[in-house]
N, C-alpha and C. Protein backbone atom coordinates (compact mmCIF):
# COMPACT_ATOMS: atom_id res chain seq x y z
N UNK A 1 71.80 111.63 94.42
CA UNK A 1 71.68 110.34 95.05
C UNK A 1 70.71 110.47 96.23
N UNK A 2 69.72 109.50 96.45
CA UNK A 2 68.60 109.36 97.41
C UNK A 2 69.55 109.33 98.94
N UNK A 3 69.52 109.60 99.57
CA UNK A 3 69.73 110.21 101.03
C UNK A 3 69.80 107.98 101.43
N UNK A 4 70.91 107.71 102.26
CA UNK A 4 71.12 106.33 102.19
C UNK A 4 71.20 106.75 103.74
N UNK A 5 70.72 105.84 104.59
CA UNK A 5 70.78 105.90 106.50
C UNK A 5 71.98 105.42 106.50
N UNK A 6 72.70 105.87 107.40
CA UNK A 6 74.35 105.49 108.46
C UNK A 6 73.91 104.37 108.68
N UNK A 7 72.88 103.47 108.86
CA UNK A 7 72.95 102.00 109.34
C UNK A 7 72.86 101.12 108.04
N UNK A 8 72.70 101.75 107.18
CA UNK A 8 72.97 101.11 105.74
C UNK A 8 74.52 101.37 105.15
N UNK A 9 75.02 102.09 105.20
CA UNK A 9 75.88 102.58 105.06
C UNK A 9 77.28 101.17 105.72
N UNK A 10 76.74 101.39 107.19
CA UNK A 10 77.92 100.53 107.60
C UNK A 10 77.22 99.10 107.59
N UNK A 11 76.34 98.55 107.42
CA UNK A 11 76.01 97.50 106.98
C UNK A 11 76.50 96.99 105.76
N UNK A 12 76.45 97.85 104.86
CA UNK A 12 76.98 97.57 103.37
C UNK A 12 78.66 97.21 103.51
N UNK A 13 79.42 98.15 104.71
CA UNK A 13 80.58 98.30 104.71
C UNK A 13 81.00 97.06 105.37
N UNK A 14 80.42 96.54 106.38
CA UNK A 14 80.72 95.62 107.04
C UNK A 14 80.50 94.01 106.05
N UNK A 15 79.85 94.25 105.49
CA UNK A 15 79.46 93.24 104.25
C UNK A 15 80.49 93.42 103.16
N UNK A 16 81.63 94.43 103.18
CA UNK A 16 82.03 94.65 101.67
C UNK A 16 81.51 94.86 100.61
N UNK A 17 80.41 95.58 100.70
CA UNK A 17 79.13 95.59 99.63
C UNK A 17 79.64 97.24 98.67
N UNK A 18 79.61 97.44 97.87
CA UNK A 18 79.50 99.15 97.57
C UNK A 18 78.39 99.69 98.48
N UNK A 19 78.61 100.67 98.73
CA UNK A 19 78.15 101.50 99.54
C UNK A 19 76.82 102.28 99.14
N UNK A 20 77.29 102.61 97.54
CA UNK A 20 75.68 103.05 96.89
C UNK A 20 74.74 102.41 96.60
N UNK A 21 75.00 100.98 95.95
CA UNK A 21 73.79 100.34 96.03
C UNK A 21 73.68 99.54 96.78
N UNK A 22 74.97 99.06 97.46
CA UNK A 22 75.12 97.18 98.37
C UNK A 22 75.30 96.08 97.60
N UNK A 23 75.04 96.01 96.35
CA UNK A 23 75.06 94.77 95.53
C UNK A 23 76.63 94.45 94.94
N UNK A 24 77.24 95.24 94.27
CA UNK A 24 78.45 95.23 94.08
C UNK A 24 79.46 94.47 95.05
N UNK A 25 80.28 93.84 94.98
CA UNK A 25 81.47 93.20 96.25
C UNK A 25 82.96 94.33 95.74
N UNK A 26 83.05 94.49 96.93
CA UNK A 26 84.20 95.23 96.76
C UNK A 26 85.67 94.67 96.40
N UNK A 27 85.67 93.21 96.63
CA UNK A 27 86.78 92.90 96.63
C UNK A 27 86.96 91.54 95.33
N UNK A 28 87.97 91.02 94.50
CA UNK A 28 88.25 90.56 94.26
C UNK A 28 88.57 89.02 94.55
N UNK A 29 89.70 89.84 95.35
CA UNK A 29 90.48 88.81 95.54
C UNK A 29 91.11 89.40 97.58
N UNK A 30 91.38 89.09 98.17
CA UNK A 30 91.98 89.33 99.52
C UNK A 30 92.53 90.82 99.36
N UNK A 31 93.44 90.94 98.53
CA UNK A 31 94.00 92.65 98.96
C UNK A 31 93.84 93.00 97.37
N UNK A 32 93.10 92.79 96.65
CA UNK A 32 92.20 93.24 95.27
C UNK A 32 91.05 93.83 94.95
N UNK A 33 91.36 95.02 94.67
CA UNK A 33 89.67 95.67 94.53
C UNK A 33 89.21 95.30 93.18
N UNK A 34 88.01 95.16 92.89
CA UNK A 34 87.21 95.41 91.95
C UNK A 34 87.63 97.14 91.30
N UNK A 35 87.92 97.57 90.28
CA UNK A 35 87.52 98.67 90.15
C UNK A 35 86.62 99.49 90.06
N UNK A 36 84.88 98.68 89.23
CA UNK A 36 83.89 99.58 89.84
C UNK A 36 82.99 98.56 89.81
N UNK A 37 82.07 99.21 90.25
CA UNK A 37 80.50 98.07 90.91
C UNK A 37 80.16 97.51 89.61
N UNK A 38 79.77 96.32 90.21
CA UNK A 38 79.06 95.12 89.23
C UNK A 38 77.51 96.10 88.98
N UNK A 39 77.31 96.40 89.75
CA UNK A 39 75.81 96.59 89.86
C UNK A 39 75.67 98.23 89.67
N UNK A 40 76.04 98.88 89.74
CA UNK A 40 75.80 100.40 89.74
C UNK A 40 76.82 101.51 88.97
N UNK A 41 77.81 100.76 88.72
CA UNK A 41 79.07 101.23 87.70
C UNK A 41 80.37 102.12 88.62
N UNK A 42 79.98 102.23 90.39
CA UNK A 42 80.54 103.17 90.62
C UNK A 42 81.98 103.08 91.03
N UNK A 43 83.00 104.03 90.18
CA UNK A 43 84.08 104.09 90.33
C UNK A 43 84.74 103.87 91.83
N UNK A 44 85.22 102.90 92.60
CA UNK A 44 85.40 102.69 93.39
C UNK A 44 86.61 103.91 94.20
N UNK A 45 87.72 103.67 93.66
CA UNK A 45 88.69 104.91 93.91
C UNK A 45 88.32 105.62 92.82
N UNK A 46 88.17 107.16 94.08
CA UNK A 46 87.71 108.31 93.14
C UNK A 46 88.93 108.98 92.46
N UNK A 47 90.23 109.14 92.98
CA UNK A 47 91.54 109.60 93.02
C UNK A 47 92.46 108.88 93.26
N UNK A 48 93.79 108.75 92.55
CA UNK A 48 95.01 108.29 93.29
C UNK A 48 95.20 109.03 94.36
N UNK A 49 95.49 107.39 95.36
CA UNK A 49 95.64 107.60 96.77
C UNK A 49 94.95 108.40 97.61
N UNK A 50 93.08 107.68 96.58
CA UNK A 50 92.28 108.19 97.80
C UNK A 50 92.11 107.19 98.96
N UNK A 51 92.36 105.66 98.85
CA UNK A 51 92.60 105.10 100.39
C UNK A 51 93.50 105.05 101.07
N UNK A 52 94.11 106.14 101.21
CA UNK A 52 95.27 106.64 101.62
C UNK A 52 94.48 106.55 103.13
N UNK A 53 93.15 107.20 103.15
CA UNK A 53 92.56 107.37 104.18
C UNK A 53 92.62 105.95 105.38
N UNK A 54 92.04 104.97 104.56
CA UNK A 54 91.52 103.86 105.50
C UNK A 54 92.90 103.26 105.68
N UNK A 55 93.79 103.62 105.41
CA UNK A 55 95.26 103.17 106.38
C UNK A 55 95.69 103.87 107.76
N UNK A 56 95.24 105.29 107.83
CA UNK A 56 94.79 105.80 109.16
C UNK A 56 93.66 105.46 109.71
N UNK A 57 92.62 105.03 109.27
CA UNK A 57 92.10 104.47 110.03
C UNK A 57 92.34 103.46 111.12
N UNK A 58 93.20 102.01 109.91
CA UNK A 58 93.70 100.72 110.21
C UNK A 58 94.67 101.26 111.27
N UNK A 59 95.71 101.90 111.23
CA UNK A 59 96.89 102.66 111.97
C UNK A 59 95.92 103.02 113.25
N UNK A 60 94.93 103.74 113.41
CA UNK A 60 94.76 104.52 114.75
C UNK A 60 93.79 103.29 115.27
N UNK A 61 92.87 101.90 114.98
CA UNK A 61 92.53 101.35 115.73
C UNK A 61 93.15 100.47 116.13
N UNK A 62 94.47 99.97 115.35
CA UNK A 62 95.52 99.37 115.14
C UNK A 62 95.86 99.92 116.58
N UNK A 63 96.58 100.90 116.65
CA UNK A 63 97.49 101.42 117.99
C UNK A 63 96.29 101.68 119.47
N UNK A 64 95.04 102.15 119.05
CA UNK A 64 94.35 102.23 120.12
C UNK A 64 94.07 100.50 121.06
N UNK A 65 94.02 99.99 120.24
CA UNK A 65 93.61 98.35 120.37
C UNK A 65 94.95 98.27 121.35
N UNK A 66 96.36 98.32 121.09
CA UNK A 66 97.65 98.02 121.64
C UNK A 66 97.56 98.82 122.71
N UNK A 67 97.66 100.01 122.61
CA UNK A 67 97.84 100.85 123.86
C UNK A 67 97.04 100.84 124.79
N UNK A 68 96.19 100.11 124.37
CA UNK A 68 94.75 99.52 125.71
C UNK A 68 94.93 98.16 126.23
N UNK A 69 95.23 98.03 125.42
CA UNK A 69 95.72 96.09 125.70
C UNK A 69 96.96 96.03 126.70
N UNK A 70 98.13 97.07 126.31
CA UNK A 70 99.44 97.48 126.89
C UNK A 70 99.04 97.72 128.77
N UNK A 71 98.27 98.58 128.58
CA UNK A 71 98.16 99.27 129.62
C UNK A 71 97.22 98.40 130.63
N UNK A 72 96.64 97.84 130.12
CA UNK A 72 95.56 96.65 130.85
C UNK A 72 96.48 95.43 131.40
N UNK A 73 96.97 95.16 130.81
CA UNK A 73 97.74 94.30 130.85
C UNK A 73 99.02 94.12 131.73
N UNK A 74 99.69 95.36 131.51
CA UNK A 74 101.23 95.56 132.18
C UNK A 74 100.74 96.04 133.59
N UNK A 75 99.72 97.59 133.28
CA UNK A 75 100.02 97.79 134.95
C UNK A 75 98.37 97.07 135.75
N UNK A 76 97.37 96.57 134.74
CA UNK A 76 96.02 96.13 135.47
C UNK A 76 96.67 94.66 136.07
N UNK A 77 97.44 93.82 134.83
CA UNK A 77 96.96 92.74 135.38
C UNK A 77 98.78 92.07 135.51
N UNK A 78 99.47 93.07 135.24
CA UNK A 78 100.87 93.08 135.67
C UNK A 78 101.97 91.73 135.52
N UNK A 79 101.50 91.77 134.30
CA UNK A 79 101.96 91.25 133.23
C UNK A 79 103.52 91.89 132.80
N UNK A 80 104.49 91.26 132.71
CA UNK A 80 106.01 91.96 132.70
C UNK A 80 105.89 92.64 130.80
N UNK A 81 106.90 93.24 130.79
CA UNK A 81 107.08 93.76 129.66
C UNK A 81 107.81 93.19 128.72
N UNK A 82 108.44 91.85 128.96
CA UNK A 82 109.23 90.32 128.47
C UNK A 82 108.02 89.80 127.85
N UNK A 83 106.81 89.27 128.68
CA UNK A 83 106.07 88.41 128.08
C UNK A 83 104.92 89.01 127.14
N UNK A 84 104.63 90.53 127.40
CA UNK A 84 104.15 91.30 126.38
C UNK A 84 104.62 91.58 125.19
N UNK A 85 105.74 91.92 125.17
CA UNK A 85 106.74 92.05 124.02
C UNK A 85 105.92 91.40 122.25
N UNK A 86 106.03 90.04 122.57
CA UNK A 86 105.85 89.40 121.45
C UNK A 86 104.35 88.93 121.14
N UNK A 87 103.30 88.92 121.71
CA UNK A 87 101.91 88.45 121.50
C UNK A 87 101.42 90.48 120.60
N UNK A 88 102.42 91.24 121.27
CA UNK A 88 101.71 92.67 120.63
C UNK A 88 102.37 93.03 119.52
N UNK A 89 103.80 92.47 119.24
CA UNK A 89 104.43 92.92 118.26
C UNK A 89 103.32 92.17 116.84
N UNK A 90 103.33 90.33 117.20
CA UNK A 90 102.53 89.75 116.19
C UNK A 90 101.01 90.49 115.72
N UNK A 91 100.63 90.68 116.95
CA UNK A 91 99.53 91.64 116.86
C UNK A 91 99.31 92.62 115.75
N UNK A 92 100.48 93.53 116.03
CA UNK A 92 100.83 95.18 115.43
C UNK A 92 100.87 94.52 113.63
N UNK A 93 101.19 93.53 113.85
CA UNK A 93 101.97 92.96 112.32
C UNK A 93 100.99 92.15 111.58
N UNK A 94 99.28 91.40 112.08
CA UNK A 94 98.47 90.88 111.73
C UNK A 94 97.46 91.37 111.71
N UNK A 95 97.19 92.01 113.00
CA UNK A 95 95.91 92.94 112.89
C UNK A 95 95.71 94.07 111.32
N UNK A 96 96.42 94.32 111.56
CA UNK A 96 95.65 95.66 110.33
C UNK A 96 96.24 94.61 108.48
N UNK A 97 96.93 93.64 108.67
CA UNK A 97 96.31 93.19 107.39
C UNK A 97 95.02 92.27 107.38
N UNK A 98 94.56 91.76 108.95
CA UNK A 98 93.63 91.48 108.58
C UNK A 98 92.25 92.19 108.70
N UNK A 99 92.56 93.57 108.73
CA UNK A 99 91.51 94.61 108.85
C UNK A 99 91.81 95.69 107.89
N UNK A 100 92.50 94.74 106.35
CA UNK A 100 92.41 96.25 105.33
C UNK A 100 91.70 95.71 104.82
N UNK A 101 90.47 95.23 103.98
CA UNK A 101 89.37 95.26 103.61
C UNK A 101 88.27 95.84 104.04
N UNK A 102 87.64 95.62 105.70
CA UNK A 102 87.15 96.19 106.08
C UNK A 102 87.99 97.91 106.27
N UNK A 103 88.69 98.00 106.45
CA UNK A 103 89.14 99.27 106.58
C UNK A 103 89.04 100.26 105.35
N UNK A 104 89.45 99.47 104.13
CA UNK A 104 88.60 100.36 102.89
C UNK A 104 87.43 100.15 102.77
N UNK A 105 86.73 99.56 103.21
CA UNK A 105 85.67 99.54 102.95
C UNK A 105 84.52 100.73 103.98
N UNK A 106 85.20 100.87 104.67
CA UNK A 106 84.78 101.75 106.07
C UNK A 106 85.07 102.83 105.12
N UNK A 107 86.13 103.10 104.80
CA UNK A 107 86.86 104.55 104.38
C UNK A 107 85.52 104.39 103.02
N UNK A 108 85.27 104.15 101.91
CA UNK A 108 84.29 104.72 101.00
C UNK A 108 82.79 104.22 101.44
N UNK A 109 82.42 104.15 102.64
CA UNK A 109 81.19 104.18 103.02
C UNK A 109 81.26 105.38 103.91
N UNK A 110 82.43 106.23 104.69
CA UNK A 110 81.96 106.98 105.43
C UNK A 110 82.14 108.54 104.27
N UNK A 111 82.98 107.84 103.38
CA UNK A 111 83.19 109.37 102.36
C UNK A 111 81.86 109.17 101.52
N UNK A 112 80.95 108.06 101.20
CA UNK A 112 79.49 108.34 100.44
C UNK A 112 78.64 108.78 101.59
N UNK A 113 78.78 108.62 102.51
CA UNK A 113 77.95 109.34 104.07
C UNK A 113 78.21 110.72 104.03
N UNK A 114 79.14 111.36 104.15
CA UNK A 114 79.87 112.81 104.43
C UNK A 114 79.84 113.36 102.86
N UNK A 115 79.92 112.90 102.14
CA UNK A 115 80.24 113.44 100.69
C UNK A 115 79.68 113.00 99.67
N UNK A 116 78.47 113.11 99.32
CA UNK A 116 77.37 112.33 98.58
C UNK A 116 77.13 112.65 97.30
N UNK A 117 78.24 113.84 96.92
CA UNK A 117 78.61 115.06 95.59
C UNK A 117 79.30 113.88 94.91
N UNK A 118 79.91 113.07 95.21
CA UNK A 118 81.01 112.30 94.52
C UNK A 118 80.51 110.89 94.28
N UNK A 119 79.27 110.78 95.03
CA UNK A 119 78.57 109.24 94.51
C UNK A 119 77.70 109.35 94.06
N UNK A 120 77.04 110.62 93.32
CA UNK A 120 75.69 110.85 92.80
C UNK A 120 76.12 110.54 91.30
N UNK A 121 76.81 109.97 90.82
CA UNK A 121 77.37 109.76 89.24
C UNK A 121 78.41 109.60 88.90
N UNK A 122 79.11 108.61 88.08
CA UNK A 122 80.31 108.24 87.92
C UNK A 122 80.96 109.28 87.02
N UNK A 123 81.76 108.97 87.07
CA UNK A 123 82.74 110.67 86.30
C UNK A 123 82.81 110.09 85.03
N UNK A 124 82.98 108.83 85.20
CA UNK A 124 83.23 108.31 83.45
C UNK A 124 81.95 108.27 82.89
N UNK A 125 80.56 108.54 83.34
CA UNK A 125 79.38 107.98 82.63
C UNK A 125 78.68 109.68 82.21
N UNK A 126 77.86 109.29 81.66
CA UNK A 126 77.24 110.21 81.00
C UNK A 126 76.56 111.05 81.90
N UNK A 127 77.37 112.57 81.64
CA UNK A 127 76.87 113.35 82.39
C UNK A 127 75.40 114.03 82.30
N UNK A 128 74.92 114.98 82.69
CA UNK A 128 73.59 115.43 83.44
C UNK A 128 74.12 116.97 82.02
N UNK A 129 72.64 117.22 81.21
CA UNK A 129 72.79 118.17 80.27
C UNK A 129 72.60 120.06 81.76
């Protein structure tokens, strides 16, 4: 596979685009993947419970987002821990479903960035003699 720039990469991702070519949509339907590209054939999940990943993702910006917000909030702008309670719980509970698309989509644009062995050809297509 031709060498793709990190600003293509997360452009594509931020678009929901496949990552190898961009043309493909990753998604279906809201929490529905496509299984592989319209446009390039590529197997979207390479493995069961390979987006296992982009749920740690969702999870650690998920909690970084709170624990910054927490702390800004309670001791910057001193805000009680009554009226915080419930704007962070809804938070904790909306945010990352409305950031699992982008969040898989992050997760197989940064594994075709880092790992380019696994997007140079689909496993189901005709291999290389």
């Amino acid at each position: 596979m031709a060498w793709i720039p990190v600003e293509t990469i997360l452009s594509r991702a931020a678009r929901l685009r496949c990552p190898r070519c961009g043309e493909g949509k990753l998604f279906a339907r809201w929490f529905h993947m496509h299984e592989i590209c319209s446009g390039c054939k590529l197997r979207y999940e390479q493995a069961p419970g390979y987006f296992l990943g982009s749920a740690y993702l969702n999870y650690g910006l998920t909690s970084l987002i709170v624990t910054i917000s927490y702390v800004a909030l309670h001791f910057g702008a001193s805000i009680p821990n009554r009226t915080l309670t419930g704007p962070l719980i809804a938070f904790v509970i909306l945010f990352p479903l409305a950031c699992f698309r982008h969040a898989r989509s992050f997760w197989i644009g940064m594994d075709c960035f880092f790992d380019r062995t696994s997007f140079e050809q689909d496993p189901d297509g005709p291999q290389p003699d």
